[in-house]
C-alpha atoms as a PDB file:
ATOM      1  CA  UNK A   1      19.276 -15.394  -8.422  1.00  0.00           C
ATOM      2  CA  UNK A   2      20.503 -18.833  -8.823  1.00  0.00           C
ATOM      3  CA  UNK A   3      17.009 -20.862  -8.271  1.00  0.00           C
ATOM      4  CA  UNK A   4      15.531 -22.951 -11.032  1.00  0.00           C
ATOM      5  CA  UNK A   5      13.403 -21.019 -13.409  1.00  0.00           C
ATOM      6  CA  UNK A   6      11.033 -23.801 -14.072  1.00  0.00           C
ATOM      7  CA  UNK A   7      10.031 -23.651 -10.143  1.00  0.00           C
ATOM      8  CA  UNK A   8       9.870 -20.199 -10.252  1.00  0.00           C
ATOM      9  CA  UNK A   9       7.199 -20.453 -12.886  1.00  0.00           C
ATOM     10  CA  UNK A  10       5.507 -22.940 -11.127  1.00  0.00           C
ATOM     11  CA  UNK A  11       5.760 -20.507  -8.264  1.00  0.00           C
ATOM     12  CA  UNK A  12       4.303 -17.836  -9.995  1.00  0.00           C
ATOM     13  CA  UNK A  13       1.687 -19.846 -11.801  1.00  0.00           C
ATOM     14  CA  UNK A  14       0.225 -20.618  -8.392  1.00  0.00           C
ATOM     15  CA  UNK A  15       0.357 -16.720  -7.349  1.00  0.00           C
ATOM     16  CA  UNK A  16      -1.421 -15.705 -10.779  1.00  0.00           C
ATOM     17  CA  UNK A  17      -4.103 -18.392  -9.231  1.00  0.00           C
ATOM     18  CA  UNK A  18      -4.177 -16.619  -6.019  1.00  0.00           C
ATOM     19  CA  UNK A  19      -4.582 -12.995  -8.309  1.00  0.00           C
ATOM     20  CA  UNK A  20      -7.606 -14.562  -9.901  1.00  0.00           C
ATOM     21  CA  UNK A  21      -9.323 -15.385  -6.786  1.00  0.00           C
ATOM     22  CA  UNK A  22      -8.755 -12.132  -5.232  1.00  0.00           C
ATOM     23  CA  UNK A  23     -10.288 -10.230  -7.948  1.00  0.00           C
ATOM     24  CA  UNK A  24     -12.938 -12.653  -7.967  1.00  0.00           C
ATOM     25  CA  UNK A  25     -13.744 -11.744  -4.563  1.00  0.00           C
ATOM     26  CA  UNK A  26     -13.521  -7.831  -4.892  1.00  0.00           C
ATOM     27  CA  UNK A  27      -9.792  -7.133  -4.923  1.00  0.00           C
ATOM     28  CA  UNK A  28      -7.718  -5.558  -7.300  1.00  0.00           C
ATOM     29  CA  UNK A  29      -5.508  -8.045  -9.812  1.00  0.00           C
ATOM     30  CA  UNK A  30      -1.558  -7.493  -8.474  1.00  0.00           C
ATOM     31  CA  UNK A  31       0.214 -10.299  -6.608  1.00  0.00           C
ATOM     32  CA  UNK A  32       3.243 -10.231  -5.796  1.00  0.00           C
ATOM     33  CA  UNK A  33       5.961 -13.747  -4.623  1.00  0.00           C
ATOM     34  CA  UNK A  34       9.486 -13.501  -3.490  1.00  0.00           C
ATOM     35  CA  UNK A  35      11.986 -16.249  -3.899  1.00  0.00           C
ATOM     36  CA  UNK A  36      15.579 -15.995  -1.777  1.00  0.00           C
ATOM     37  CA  UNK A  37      18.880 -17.615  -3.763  1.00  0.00           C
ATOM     38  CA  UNK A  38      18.848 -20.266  -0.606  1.00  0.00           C
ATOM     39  CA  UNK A  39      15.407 -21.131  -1.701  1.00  0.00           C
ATOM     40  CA  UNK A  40      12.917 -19.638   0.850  1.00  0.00           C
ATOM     41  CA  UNK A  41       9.476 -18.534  -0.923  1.00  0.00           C
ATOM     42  CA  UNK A  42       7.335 -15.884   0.863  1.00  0.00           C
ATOM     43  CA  UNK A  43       3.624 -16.638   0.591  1.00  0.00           C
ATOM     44  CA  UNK A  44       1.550 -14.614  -2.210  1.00  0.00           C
ATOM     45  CA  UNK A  45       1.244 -10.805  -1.296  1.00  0.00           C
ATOM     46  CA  UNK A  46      -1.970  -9.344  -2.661  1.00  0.00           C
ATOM     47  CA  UNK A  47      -2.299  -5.224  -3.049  1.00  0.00           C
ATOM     48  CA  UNK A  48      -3.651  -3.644  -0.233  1.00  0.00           C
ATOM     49  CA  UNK A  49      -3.773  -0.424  -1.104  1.00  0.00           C
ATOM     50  CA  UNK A  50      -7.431   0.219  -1.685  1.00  0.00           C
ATOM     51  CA  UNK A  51      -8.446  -1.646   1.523  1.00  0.00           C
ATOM     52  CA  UNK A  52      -5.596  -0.282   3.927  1.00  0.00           C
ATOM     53  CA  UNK A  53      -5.431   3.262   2.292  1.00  0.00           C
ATOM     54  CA  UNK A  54      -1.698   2.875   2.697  1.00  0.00           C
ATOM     55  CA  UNK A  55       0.201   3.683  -1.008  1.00  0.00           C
ATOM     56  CA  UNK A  56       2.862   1.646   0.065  1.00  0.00           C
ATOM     57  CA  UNK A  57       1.410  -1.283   0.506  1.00  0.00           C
ATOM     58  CA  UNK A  58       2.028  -3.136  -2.864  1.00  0.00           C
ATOM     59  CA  UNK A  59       1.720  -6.927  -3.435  1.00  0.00           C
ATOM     60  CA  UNK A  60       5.678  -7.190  -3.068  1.00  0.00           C
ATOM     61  CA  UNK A  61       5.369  -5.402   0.011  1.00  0.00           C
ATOM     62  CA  UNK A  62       2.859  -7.417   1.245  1.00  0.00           C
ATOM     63  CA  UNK A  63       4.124 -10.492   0.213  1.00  0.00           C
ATOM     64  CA  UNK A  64       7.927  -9.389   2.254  1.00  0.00           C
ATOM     65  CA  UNK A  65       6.324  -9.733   5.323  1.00  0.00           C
ATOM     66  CA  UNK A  66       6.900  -6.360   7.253  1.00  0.00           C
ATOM     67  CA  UNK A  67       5.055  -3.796   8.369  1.00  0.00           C
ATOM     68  CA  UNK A  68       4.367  -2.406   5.135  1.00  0.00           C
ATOM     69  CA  UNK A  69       2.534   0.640   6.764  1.00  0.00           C
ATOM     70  CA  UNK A  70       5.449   2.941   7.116  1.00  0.00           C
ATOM     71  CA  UNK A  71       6.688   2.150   3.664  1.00  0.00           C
ATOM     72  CA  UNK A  72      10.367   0.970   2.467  1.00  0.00           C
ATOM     73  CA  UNK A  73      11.886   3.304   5.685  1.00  0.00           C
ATOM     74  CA  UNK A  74      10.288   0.725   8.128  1.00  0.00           C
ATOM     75  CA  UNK A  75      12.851  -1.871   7.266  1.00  0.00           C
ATOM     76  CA  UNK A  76      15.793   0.303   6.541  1.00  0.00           C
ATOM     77  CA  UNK A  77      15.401  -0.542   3.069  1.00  0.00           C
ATOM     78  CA  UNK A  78      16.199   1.094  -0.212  1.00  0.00           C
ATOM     79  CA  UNK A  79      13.312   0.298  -3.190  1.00  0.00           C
ATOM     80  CA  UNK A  80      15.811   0.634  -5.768  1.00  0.00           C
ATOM     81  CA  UNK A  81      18.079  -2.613  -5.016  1.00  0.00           C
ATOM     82  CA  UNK A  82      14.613  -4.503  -4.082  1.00  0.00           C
ATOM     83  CA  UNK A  83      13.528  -3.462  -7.853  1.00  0.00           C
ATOM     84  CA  UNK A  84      16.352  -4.128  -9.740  1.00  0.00           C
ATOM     85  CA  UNK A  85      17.026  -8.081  -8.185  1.00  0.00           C
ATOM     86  CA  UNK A  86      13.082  -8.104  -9.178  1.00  0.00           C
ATOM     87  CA  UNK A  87      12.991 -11.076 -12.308  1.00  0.00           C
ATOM     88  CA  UNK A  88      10.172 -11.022 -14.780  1.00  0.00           C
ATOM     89  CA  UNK A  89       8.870 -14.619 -15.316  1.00  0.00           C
ATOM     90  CA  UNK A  90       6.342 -15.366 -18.205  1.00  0.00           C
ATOM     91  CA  UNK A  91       3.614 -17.474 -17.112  1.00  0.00           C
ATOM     92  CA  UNK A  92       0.446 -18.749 -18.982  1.00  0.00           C
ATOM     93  CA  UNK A  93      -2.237 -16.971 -17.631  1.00  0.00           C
ATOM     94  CA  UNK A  94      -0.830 -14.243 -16.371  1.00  0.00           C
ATOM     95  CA  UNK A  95      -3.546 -11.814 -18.264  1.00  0.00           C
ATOM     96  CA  UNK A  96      -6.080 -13.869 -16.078  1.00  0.00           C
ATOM     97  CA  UNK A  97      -6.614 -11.550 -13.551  1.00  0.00           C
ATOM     98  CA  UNK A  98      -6.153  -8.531 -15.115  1.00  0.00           C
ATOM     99  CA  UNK A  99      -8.780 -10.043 -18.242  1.00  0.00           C
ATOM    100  CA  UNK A 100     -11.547 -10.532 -15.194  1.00  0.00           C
ATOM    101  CA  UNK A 101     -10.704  -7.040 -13.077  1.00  0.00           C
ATOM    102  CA  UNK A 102     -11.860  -5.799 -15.968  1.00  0.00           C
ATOM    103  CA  UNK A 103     -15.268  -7.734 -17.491  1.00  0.00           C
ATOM    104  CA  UNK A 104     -16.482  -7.625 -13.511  1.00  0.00           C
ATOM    105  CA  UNK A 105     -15.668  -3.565 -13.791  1.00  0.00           C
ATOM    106  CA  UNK A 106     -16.571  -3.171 -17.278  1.00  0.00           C
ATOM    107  CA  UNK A 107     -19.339  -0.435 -16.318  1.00  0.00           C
ATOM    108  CA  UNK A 108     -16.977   1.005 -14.471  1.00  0.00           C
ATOM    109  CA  UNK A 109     -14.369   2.146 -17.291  1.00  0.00           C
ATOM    110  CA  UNK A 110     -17.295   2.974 -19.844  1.00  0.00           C
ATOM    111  CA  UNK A 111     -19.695   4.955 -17.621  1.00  0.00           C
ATOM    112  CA  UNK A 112     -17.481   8.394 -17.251  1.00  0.00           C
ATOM    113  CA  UNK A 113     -18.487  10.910 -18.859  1.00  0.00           C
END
Protein backbone atom coordinates (compact mmCIF):
# COMPACT_ATOMS: atom_id res chain seq x y z
CA UNK A 1 0.00 0.00 0.00
CA UNK A 2 1.45 3.15 -1.22
CA UNK A 3 -0.97 5.80 0.72
CA UNK A 4 0.44 8.19 3.26
CA UNK A 5 0.72 6.76 6.69
CA UNK A 6 0.03 9.96 8.44
CA UNK A 7 -3.64 9.92 6.71
CA UNK A 8 -4.02 6.56 7.46
CA UNK A 9 -3.66 7.39 11.11
CA UNK A 10 -5.82 10.11 10.85
CA UNK A 11 -8.11 7.61 9.23
CA UNK A 12 -7.98 5.31 11.86
CA UNK A 13 -8.03 7.83 14.66
CA UNK A 14 -11.50 8.79 13.45
CA UNK A 15 -12.63 4.91 13.32
CA UNK A 16 -11.22 4.34 17.01
CA UNK A 17 -13.82 7.45 17.60
CA UNK A 18 -16.52 5.65 15.89
CA UNK A 19 -15.40 2.23 18.25
CA UNK A 20 -15.92 4.38 21.28
CA UNK A 21 -19.31 5.45 20.45
CA UNK A 22 -20.49 2.11 19.56
CA UNK A 23 -19.57 0.60 22.75
CA UNK A 24 -20.97 3.49 24.36
CA UNK A 25 -24.19 2.67 22.94
CA UNK A 26 -24.21 -1.20 23.62
CA UNK A 27 -21.91 -2.60 20.95
CA UNK A 28 -18.94 -4.49 21.17
CA UNK A 29 -15.35 -2.42 20.71
CA UNK A 30 -13.94 -3.75 16.97
CA UNK A 31 -13.96 -1.38 13.99
CA UNK A 32 -12.68 -2.05 11.21
CA UNK A 33 -11.50 0.85 7.84
CA UNK A 34 -10.17 -0.09 4.51
CA UNK A 35 -7.99 2.13 2.45
CA UNK A 36 -7.38 1.14 -1.57
CA UNK A 37 -3.60 2.15 -3.04
CA UNK A 38 -5.76 4.68 -5.47
CA UNK A 39 -7.00 6.22 -2.32
CA UNK A 40 -10.69 5.17 -1.84
CA UNK A 41 -11.62 4.79 2.06
CA UNK A 42 -14.62 2.56 2.96
CA UNK A 43 -16.67 4.02 5.80
CA UNK A 44 -16.04 2.50 9.48
CA UNK A 45 -17.34 -1.20 9.74
CA UNK A 46 -18.47 -1.99 13.27
CA UNK A 47 -18.82 -5.96 14.43
CA UNK A 48 -22.00 -7.31 13.90
CA UNK A 49 -21.75 -10.43 15.07
CA UNK A 50 -23.68 -10.34 18.30
CA UNK A 51 -26.59 -8.39 16.71
CA UNK A 52 -26.78 -10.33 13.25
CA UNK A 53 -25.79 -13.81 14.75
CA UNK A 54 -23.71 -14.15 11.62
CA UNK A 55 -19.75 -15.22 12.69
CA UNK A 56 -18.68 -13.76 9.68
CA UNK A 57 -19.62 -10.62 10.01
CA UNK A 58 -16.45 -8.84 11.40
CA UNK A 59 -15.80 -5.05 11.38
CA UNK A 60 -13.56 -5.56 8.13
CA UNK A 61 -16.31 -7.33 6.68
CA UNK A 62 -18.63 -4.90 7.45
CA UNK A 63 -16.72 -2.10 6.66
CA UNK A 64 -16.00 -3.96 2.68
CA UNK A 65 -19.33 -3.39 1.86
CA UNK A 66 -20.81 -6.85 0.74
CA UNK A 67 -23.10 -9.04 1.83
CA UNK A 68 -21.20 -10.19 4.64
CA UNK A 69 -23.93 -12.87 5.47
CA UNK A 70 -22.60 -15.69 3.43
CA UNK A 71 -19.08 -15.08 4.58
CA UNK A 72 -15.72 -14.60 2.39
CA UNK A 73 -17.48 -17.25 -0.43
CA UNK A 74 -20.09 -14.47 -1.21
CA UNK A 75 -17.54 -12.40 -3.01
CA UNK A 76 -15.35 -15.08 -4.40
CA UNK A 77 -12.84 -14.09 -2.02
CA UNK A 78 -9.99 -15.78 -0.26
CA UNK A 79 -9.44 -14.37 3.68
CA UNK A 80 -5.92 -15.12 3.51
CA UNK A 81 -4.72 -12.39 0.80
CA UNK A 82 -7.43 -9.89 2.50
CA UNK A 83 -5.32 -10.62 5.89
CA UNK A 84 -2.02 -10.46 4.87
CA UNK A 85 -2.37 -6.75 2.73
CA UNK A 86 -4.10 -5.94 6.32
CA UNK A 87 -1.44 -2.94 7.91
CA UNK A 88 -1.32 -2.39 11.62
CA UNK A 89 -1.35 1.40 12.35
CA UNK A 90 -0.65 2.68 15.98
CA UNK A 91 -2.99 5.25 16.99
CA UNK A 92 -3.41 7.15 20.36
CA UNK A 93 -6.33 5.89 21.80
CA UNK A 94 -6.70 2.92 20.38
CA UNK A 95 -7.22 1.10 24.03
CA UNK A 96 -10.28 3.55 24.20
CA UNK A 97 -12.80 1.32 23.36
CA UNK A 98 -11.63 -1.69 24.50
CA UNK A 99 -10.72 0.37 28.23
CA UNK A 100 -14.76 1.31 28.28
CA UNK A 101 -16.22 -2.33 26.86
CA UNK A 102 -14.86 -3.26 29.78
CA UNK A 103 -15.64 -0.67 33.00
CA UNK A 104 -19.48 -0.63 31.39
CA UNK A 105 -19.17 -4.77 31.61
CA UNK A 106 -17.11 -4.90 34.59
CA UNK A 107 -19.88 -7.07 36.50
CA UNK A 108 -19.96 -8.98 33.78
CA UNK A 109 -16.27 -10.54 33.80
CA UNK A 110 -16.24 -10.73 37.77
CA UNK A 111 -19.67 -12.26 38.47
CA UNK A 112 -18.92 -16.07 37.13
CA UNK A 113 -18.58 -18.31 39.32
Amino acid sequence: MSADTTRLTLLMADAVETCVRRVESGGVPFVGLLVTDDGWVSDPGVNLVHETGDPTAHAEIVAWGFDYRGGYDADGTDALPLAAASRHLPVERALAPFLRYTALHRDDFTHHA
